[in-house]
C-alpha atoms as a PDB file:
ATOM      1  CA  UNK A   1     -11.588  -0.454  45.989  1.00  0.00           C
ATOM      2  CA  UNK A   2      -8.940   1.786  43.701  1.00  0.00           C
ATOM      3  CA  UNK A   3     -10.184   5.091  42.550  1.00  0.00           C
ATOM      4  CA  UNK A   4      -8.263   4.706  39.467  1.00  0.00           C
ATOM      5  CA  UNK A   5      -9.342   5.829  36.148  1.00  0.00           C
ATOM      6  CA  UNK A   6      -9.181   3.506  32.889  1.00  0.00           C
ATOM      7  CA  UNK A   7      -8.163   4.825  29.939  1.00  0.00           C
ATOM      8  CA  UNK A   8      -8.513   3.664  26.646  1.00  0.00           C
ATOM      9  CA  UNK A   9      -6.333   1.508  23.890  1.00  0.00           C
ATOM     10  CA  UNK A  10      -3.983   4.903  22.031  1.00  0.00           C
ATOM     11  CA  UNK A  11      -3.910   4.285  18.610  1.00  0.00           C
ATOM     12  CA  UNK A  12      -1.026   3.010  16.580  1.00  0.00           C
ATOM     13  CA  UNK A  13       0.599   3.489  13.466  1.00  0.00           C
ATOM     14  CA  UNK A  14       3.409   2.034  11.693  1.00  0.00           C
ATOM     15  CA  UNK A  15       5.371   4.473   9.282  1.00  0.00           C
ATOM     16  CA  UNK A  16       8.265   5.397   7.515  1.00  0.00           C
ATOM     17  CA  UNK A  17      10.126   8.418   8.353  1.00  0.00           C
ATOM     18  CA  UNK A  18      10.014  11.291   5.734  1.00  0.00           C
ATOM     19  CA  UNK A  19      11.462  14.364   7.235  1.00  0.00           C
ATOM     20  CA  UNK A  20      13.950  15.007  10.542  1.00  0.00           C
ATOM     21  CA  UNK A  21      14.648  18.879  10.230  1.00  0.00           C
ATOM     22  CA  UNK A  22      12.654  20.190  12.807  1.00  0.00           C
ATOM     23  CA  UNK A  23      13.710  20.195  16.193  1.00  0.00           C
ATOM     24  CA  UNK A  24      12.124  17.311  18.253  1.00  0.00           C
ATOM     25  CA  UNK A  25       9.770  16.527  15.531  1.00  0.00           C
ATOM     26  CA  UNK A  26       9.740  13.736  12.385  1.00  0.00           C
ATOM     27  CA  UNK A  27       7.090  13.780   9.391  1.00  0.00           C
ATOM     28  CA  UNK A  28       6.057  10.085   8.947  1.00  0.00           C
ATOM     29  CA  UNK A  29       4.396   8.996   6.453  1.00  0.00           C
ATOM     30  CA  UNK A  30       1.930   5.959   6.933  1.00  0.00           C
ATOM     31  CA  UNK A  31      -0.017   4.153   3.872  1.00  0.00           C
ATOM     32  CA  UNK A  32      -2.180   1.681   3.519  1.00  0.00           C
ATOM     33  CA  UNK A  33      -3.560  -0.753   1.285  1.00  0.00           C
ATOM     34  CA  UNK A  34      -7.485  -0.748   0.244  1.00  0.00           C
ATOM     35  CA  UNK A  35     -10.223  -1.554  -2.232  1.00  0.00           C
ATOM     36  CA  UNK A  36     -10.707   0.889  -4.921  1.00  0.00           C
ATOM     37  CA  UNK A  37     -14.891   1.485  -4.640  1.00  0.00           C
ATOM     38  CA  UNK A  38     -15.787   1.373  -8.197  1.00  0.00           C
ATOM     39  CA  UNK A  39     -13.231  -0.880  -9.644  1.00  0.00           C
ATOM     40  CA  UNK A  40     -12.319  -3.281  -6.937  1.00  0.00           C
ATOM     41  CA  UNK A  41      -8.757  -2.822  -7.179  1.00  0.00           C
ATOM     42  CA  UNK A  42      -5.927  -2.607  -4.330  1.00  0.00           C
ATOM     43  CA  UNK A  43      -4.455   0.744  -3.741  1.00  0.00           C
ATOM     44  CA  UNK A  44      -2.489   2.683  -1.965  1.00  0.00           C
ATOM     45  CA  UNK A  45      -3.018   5.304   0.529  1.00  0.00           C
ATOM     46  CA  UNK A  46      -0.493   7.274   2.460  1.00  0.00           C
ATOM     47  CA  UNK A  47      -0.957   9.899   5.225  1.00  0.00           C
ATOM     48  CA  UNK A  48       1.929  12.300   6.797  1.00  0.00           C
ATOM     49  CA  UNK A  49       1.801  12.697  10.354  1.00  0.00           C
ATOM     50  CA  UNK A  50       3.731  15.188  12.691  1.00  0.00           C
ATOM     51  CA  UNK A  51       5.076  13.118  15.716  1.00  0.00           C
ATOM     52  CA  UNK A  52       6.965  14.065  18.702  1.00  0.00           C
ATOM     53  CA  UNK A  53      11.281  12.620  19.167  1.00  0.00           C
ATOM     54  CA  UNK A  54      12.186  13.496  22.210  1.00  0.00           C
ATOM     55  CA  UNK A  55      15.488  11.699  21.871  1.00  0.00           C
ATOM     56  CA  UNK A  56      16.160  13.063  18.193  1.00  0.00           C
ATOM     57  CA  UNK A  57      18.242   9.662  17.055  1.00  0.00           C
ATOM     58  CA  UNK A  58      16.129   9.206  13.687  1.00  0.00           C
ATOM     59  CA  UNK A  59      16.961  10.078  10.389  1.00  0.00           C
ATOM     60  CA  UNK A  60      14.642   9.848   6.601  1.00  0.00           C
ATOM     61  CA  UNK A  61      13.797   6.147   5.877  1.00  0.00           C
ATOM     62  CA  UNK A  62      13.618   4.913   9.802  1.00  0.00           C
ATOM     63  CA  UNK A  63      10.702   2.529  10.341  1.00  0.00           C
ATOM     64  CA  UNK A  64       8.865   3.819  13.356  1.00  0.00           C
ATOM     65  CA  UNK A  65       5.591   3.313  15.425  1.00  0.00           C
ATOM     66  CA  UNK A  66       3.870   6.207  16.508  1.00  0.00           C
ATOM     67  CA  UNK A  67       1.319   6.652  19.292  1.00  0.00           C
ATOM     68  CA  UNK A  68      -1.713   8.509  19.351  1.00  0.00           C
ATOM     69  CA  UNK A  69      -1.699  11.529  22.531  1.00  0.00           C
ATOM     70  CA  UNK A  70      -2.807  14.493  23.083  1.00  0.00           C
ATOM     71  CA  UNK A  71      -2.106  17.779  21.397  1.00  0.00           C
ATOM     72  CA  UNK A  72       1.125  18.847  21.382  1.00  0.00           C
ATOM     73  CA  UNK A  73       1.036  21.584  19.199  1.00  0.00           C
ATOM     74  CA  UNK A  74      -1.055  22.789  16.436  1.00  0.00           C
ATOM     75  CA  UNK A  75       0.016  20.062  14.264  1.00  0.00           C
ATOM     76  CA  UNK A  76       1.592  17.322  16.697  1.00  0.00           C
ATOM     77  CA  UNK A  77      -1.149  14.919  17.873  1.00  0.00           C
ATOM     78  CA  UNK A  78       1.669  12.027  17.420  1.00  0.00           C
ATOM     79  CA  UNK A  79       4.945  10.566  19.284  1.00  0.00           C
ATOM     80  CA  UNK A  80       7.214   8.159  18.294  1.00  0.00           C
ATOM     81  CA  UNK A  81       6.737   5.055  20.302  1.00  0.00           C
ATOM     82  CA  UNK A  82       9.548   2.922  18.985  1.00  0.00           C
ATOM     83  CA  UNK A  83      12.168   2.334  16.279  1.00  0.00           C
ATOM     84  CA  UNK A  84      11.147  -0.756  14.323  1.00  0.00           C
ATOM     85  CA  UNK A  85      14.072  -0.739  11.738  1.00  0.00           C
ATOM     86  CA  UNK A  86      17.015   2.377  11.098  1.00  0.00           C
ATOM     87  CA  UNK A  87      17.753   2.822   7.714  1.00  0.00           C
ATOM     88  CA  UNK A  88      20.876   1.767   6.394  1.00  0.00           C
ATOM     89  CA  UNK A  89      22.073   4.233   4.382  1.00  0.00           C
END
């Protein structure tokens, strides 16, 4: 018998990133597509999120994934999981 706790699935998010000048931190920004109400149209949505880079290798226009954990700081409730794509310029 293990005395292990479970934890649950972190939440993911897939996002472009938007800003590199802090120090250990990246502004991504994340949209998505969805129904307008009213008019039943396809829109877009985007959020900004504050995520944790330890390694500080990304620049603007990286694709990333970013985890869900626990505060960080007042705004950080993000890290970067993984690169998907680096930008090419």
């Amino acid at each position: 018998m293990t005395t292990e706790k479970k934890r649950g699935v972190s939440k993911t998010r897939v996002g472009v990133v938007v800003s590199d000048k802090m120090e250990k931190t990246v502004v991504v920004k994340v949209s998505r597509r969805m129904t307008h109400p009213l008019f039943k149209k396809i829109i877009m949505r985007s959020k900004r999120y504050y995520a944790h880079n330890e390694k500080e290798g990304l620049k603007v226009g990286d694709t990333v994934r970013i985890v869900e954990t626990k505060p960080i700081s007042k705004l950080k409730r993000w890290r970067v999981g993984e690169v998907i794509a680096k930008s090419t310029s």
